[in-house]
N, C-alpha and C. Protein backbone atom coordinates (compact mmCIF):
# COMPACT_ATOMS: atom_id res chain seq x y z
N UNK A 1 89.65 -163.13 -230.98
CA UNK A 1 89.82 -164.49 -231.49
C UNK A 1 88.69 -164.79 -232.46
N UNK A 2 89.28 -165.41 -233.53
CA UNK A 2 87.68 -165.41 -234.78
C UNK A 2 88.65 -166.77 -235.01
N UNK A 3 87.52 -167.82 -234.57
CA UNK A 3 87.63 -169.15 -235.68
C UNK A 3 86.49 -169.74 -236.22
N UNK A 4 86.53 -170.23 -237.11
CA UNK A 4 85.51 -170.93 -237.98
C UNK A 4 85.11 -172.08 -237.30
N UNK A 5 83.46 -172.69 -237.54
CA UNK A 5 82.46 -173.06 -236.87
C UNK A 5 83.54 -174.40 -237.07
N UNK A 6 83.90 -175.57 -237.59
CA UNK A 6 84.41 -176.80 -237.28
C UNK A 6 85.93 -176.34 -236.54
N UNK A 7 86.73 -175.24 -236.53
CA UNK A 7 87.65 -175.31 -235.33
C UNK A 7 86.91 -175.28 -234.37
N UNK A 8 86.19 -174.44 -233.83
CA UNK A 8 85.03 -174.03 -232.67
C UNK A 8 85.02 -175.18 -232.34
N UNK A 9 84.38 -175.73 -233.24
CA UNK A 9 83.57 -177.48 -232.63
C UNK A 9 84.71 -178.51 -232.36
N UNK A 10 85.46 -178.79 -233.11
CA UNK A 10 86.23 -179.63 -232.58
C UNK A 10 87.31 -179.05 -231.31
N UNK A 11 87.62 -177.79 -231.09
CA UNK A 11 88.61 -177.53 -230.27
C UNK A 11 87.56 -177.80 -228.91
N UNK A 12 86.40 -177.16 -229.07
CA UNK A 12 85.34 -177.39 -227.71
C UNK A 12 85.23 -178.74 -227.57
N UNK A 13 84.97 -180.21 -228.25
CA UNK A 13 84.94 -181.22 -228.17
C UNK A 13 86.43 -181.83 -227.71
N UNK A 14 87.63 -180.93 -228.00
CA UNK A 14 88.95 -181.44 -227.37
C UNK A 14 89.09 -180.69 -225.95
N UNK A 15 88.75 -179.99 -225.93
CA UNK A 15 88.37 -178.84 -224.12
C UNK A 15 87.62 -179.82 -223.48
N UNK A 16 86.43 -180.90 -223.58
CA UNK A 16 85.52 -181.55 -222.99
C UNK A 16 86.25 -182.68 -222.83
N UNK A 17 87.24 -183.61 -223.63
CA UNK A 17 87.82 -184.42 -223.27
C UNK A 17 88.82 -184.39 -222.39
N UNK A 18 89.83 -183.42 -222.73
CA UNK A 18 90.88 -183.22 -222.34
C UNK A 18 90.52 -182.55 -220.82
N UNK A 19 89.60 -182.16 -220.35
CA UNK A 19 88.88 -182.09 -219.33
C UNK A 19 89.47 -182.84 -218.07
N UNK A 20 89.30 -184.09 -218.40
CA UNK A 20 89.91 -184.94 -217.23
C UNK A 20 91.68 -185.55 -217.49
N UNK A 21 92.09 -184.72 -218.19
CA UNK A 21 93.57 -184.72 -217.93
C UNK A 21 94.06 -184.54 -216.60
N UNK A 22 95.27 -185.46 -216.07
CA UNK A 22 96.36 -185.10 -215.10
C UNK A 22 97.20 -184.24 -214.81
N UNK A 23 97.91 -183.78 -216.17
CA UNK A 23 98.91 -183.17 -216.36
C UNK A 23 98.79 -182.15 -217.68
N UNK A 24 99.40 -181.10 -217.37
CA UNK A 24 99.04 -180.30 -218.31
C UNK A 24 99.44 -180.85 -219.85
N UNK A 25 98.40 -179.83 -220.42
CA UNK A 25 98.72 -180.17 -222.20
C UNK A 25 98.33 -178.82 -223.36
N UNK A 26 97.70 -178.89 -224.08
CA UNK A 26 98.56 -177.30 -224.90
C UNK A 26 98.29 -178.19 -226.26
N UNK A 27 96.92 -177.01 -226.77
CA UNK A 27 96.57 -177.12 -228.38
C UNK A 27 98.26 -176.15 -229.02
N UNK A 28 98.44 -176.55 -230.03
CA UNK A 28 99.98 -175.84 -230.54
C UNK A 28 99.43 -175.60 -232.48
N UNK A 29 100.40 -175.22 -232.85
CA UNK A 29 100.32 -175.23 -234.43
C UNK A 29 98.89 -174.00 -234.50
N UNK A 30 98.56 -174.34 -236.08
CA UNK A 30 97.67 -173.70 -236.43
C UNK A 30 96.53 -173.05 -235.77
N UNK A 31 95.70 -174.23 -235.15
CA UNK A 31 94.73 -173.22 -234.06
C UNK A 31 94.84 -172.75 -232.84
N UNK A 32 96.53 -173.08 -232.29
CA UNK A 32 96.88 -172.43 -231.28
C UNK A 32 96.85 -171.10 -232.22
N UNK A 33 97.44 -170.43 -233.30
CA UNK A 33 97.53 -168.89 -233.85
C UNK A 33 96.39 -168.91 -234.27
N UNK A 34 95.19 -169.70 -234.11
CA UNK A 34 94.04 -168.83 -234.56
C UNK A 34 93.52 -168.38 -233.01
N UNK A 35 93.71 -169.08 -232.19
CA UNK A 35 93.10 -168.97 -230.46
C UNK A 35 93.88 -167.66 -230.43
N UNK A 36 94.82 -167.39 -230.77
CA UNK A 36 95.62 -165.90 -230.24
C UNK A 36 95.04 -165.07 -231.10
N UNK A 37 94.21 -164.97 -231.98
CA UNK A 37 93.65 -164.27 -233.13
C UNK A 37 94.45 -163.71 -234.23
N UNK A 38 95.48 -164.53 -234.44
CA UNK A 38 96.40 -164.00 -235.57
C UNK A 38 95.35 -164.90 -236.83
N UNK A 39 96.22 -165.17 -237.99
CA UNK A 39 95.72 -165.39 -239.25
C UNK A 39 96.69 -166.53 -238.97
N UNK A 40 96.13 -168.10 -239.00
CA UNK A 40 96.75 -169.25 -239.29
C UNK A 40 97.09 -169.73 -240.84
N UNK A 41 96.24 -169.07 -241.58
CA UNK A 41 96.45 -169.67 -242.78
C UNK A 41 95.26 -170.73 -242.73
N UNK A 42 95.40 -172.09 -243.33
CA UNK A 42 94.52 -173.01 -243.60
C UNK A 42 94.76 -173.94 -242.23
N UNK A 43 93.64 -174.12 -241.17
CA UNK A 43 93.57 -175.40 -240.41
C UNK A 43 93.39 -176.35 -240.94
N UNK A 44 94.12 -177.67 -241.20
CA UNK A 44 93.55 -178.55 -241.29
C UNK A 44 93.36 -179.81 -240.62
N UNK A 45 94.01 -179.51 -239.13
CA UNK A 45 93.69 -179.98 -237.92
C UNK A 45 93.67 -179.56 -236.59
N UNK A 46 93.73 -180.45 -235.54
CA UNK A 46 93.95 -179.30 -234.30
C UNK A 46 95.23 -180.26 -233.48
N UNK A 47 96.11 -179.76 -233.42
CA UNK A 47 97.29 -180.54 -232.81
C UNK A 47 97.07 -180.38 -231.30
N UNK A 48 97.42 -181.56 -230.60
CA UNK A 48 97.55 -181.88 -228.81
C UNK A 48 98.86 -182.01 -228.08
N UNK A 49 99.39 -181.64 -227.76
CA UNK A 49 100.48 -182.33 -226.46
C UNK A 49 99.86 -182.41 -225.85
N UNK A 50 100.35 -183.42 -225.25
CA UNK A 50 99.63 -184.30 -223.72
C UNK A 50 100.63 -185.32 -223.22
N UNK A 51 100.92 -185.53 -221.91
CA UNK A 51 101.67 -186.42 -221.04
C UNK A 51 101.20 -187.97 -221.39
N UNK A 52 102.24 -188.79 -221.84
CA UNK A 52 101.85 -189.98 -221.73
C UNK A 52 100.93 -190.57 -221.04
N UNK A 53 101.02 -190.32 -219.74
CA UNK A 53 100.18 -190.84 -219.02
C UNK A 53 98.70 -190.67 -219.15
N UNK A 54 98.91 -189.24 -219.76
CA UNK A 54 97.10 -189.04 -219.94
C UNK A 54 96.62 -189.58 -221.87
N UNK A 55 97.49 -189.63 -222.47
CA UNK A 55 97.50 -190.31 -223.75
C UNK A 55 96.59 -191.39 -223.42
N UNK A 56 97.39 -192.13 -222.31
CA UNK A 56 97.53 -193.78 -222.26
C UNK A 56 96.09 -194.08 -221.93
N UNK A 57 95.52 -192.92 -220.83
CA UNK A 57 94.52 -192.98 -220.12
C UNK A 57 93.16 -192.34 -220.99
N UNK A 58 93.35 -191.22 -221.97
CA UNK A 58 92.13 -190.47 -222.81
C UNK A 58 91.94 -191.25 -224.19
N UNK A 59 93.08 -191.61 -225.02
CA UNK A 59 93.08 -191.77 -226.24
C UNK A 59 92.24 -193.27 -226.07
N UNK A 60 92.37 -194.01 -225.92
CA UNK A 60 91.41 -195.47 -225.55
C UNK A 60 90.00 -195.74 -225.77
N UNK A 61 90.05 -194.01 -224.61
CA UNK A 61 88.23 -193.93 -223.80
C UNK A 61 87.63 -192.92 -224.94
N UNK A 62 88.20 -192.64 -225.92
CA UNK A 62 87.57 -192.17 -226.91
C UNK A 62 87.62 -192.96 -228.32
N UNK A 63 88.33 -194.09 -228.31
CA UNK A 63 88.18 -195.08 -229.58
C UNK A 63 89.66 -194.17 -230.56
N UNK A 64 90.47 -194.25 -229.88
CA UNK A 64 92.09 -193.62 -230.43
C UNK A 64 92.74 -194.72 -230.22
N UNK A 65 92.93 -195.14 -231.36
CA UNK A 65 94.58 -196.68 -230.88
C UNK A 65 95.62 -195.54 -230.97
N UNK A 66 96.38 -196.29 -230.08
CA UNK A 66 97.62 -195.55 -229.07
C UNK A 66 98.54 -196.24 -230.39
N UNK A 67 99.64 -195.14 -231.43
CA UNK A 67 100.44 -195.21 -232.25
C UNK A 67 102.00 -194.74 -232.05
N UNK A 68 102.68 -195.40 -232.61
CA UNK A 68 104.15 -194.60 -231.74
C UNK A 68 104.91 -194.70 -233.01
N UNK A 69 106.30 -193.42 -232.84
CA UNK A 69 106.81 -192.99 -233.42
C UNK A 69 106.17 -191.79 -234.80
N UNK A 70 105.96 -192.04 -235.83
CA UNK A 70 105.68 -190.76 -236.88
C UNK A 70 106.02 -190.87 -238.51
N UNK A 71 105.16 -190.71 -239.55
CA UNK A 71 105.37 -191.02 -240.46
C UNK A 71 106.45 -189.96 -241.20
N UNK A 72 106.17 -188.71 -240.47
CA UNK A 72 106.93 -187.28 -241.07
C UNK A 72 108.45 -187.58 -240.55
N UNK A 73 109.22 -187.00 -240.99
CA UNK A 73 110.50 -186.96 -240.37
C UNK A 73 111.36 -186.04 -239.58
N UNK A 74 110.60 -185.01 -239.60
CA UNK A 74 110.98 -183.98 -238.78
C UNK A 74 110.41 -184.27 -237.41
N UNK A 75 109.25 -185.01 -237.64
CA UNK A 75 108.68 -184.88 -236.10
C UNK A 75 108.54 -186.30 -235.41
N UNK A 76 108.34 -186.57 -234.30
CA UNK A 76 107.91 -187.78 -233.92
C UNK A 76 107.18 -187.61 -232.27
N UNK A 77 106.56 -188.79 -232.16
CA UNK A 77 105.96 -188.90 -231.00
C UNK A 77 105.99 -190.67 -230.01
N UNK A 78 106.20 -190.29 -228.67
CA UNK A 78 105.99 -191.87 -227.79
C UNK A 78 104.73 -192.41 -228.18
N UNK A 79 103.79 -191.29 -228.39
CA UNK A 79 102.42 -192.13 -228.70
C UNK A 79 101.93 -190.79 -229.35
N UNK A 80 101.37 -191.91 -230.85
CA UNK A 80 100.50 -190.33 -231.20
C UNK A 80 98.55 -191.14 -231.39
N UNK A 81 98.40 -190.47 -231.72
CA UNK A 81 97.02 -190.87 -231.89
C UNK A 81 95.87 -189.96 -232.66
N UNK A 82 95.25 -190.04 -233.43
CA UNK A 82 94.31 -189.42 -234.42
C UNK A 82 92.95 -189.47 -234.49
N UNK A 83 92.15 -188.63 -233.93
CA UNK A 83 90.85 -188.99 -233.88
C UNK A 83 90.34 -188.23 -234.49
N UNK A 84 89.02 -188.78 -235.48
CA UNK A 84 87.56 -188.37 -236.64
C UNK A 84 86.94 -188.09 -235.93
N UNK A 85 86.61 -188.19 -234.76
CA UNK A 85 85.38 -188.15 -234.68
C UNK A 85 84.66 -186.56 -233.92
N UNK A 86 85.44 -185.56 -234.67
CA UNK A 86 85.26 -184.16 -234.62
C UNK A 86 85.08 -183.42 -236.00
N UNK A 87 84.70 -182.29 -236.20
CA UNK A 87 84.72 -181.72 -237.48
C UNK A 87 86.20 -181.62 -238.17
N UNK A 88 86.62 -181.55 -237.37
CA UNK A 88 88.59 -181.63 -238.35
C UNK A 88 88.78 -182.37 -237.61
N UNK A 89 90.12 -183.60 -238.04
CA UNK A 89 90.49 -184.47 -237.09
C UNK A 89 91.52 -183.64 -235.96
N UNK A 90 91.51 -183.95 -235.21
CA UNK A 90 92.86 -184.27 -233.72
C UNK A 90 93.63 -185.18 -233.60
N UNK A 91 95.03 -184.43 -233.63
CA UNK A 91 96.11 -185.64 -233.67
C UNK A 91 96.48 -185.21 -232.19
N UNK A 92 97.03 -186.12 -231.52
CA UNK A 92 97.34 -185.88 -229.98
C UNK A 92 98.96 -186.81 -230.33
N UNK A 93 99.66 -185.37 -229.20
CA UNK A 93 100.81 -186.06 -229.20
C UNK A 93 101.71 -186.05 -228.17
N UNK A 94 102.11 -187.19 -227.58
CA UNK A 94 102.79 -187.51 -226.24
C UNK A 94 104.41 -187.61 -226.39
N UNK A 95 104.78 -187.01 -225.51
CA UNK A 95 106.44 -186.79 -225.67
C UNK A 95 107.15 -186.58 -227.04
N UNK A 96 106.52 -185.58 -227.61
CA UNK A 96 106.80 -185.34 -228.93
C UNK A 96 108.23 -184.29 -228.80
N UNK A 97 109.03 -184.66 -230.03
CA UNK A 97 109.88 -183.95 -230.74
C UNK A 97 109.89 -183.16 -232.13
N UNK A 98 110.67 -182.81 -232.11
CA UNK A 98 111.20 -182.46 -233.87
C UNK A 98 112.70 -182.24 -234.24
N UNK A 99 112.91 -182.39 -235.11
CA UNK A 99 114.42 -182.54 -235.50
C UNK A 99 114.64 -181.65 -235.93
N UNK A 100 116.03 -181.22 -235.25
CA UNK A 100 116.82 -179.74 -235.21
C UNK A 100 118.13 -180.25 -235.85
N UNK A 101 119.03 -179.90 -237.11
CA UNK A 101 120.57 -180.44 -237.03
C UNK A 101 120.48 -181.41 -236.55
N UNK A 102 120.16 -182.20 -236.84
CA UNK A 102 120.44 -183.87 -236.82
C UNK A 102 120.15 -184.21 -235.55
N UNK A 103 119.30 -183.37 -234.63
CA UNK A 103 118.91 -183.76 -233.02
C UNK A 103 117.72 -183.91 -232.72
N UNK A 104 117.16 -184.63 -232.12
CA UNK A 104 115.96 -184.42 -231.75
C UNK A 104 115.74 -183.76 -230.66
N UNK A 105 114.93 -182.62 -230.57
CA UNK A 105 114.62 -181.61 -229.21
C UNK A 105 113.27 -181.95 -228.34
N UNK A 106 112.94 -182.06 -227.80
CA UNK A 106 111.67 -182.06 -227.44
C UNK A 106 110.86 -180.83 -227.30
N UNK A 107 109.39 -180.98 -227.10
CA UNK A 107 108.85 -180.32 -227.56
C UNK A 107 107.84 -179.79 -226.36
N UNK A 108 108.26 -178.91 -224.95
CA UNK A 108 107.78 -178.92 -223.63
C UNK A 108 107.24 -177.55 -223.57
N UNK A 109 105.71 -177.03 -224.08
CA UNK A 109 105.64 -175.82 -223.47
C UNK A 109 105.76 -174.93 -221.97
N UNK A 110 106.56 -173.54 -221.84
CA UNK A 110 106.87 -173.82 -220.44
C UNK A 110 105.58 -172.98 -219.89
N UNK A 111 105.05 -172.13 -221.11
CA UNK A 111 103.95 -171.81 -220.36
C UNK A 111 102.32 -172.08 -221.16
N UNK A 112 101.67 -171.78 -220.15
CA UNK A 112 100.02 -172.30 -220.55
C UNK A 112 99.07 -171.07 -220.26
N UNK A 113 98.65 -170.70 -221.26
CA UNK A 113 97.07 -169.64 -221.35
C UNK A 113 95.84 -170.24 -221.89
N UNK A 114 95.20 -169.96 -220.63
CA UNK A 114 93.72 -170.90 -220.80
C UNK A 114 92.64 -170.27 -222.02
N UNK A 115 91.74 -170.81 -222.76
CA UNK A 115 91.13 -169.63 -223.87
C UNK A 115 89.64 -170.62 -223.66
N UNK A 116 88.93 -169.57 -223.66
CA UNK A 116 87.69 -170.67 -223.35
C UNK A 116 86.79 -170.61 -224.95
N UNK A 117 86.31 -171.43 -225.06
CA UNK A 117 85.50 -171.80 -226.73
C UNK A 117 84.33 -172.48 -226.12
N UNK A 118 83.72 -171.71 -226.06
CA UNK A 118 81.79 -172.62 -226.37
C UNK A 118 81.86 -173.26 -225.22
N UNK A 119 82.33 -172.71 -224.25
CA UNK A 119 82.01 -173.05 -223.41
C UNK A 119 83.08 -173.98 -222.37
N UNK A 120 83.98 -174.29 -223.31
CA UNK A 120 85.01 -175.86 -222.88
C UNK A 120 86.46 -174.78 -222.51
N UNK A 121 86.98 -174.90 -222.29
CA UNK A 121 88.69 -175.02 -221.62
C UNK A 121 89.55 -175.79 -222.59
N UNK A 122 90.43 -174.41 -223.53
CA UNK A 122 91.61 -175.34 -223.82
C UNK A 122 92.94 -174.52 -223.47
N UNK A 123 94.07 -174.75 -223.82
CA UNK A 123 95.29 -174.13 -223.59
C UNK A 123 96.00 -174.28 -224.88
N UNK A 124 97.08 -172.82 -224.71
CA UNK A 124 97.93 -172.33 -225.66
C UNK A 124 99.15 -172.20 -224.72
N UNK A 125 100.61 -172.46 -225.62
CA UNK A 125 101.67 -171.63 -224.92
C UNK A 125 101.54 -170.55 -225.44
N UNK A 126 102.07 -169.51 -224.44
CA UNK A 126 101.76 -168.19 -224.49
C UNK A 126 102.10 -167.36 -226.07
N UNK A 127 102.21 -166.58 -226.40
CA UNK A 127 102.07 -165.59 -227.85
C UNK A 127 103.91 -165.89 -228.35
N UNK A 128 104.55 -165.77 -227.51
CA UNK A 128 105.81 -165.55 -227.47
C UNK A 128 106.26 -167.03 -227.78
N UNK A 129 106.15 -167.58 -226.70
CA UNK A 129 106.29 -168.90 -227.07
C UNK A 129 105.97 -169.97 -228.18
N UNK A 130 104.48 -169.90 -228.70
CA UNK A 130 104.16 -170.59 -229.76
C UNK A 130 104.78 -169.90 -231.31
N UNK A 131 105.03 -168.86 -230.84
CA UNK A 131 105.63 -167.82 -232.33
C UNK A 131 107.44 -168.75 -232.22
N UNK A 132 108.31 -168.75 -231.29
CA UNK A 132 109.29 -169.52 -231.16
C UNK A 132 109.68 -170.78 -231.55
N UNK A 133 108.82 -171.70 -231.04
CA UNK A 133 108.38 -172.96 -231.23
C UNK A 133 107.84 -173.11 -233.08
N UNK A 134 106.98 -172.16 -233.38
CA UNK A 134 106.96 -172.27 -235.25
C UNK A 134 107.82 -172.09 -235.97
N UNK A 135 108.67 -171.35 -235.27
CA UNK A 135 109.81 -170.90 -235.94
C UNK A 135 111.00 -171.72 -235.84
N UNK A 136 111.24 -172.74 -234.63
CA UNK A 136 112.12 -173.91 -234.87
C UNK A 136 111.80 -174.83 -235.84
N UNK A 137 110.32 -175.14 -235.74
CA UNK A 137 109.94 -176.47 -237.00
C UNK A 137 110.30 -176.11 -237.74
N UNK A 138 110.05 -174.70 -238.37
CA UNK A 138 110.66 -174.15 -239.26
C UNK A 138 110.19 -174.46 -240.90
N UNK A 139 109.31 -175.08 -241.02
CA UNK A 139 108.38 -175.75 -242.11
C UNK A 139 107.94 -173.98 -242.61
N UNK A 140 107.49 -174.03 -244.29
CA UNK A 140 106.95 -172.48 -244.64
C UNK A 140 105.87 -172.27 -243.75
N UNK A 141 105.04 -173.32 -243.74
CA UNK A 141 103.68 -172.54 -243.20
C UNK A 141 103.80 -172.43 -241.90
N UNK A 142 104.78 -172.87 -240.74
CA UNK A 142 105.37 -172.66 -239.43
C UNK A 142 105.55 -171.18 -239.36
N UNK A 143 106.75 -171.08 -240.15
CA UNK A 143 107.19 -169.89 -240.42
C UNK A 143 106.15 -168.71 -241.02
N UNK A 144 105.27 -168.75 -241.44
CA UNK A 144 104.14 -168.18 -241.93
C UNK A 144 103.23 -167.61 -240.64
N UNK A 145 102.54 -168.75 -239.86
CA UNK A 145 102.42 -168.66 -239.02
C UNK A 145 103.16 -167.97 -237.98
N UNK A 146 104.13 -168.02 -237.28
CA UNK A 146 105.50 -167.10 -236.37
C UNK A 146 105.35 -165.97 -236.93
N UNK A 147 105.09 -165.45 -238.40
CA UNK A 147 105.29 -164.15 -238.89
C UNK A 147 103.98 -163.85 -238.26
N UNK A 148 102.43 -164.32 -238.37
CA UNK A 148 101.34 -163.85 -238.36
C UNK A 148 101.18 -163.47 -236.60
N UNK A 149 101.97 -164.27 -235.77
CA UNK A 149 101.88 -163.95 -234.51
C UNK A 149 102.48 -162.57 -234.31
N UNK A 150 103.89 -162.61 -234.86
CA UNK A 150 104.61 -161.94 -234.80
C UNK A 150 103.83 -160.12 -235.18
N UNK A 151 103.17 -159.94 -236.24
CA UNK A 151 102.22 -158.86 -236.45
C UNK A 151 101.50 -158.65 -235.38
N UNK A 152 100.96 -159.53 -234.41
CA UNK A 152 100.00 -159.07 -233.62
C UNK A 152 100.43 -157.68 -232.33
N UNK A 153 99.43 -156.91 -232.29
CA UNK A 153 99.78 -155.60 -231.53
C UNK A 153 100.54 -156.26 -229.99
């Protein structure tokens, strides 16, 4: 696994929060394929799922107003929320979807691999899974990504 010093820092600063979560949750996108050590391409954030409930309960106690629905259209969330106050921002997102053929699917990893950074605890769905999941969004750099997993031995 090789990531650059502000993923490091902010994914360890989201491992320390996300710390006192309830229910499981799962870094996804870009620095989930850099945590597997593939080639993400450009981070330019660190994406969250997380259970409402722990949204309702973390995003607050860190100065996150609780936001709902989504400006993109492929994707949306019950609550999303965006926090600065890491070296790249963190968007956290609760009961999130994306639009498939005119449906919205949700977006439930079924499995979780723990990866430790500097010390903190975060989670990935597994190699297989997050390569799947890029490949439904289906966006180029999704798909970019899914290929870069997809190379790995």
């Amino acid at each position: 696994m090789t990531v650059g010093p502000a993923l490091s820092a902010s994914l360890t600063a989201v491992g320390r929060i996300m710390a006192g979560a309830c229910d499981p949750w799962w870094v996804i996108a870009s620095a989930a394929v850099a945590l597997h050590g593939a080639d993400p391409g450009h981070v330019a954030d660190v994406d969250v799922l997380l259970s409402v409930a722990d949204a309702r309960r973390i995003l607050p106690a860190i100065g996150v107003e609780l936001q709902g629905g989504s400006a993109h259209p492929a994707f949306r969330s019950s609550i999303f929320g965006r926090w600065t106050g890491t070296a790249l921002p963190v968007e956290f997102m609760a009961d999130f979807h994306h639009r498939s053929d005119g449906a919205w699917l949700p977006v439930r990893p079924a499995t979780r691999q723990s990866v430790e950074v500097e010390g903190a605890m975060v989670f990935v769905p597994e190699k297989g899974e997050l390569q799947a999941m890029l490949t439904a969004f289906g966006r180029p750099k999704d798909m970019a990504r899914a290929r870069s997993l997809a190379a790995l031995a």
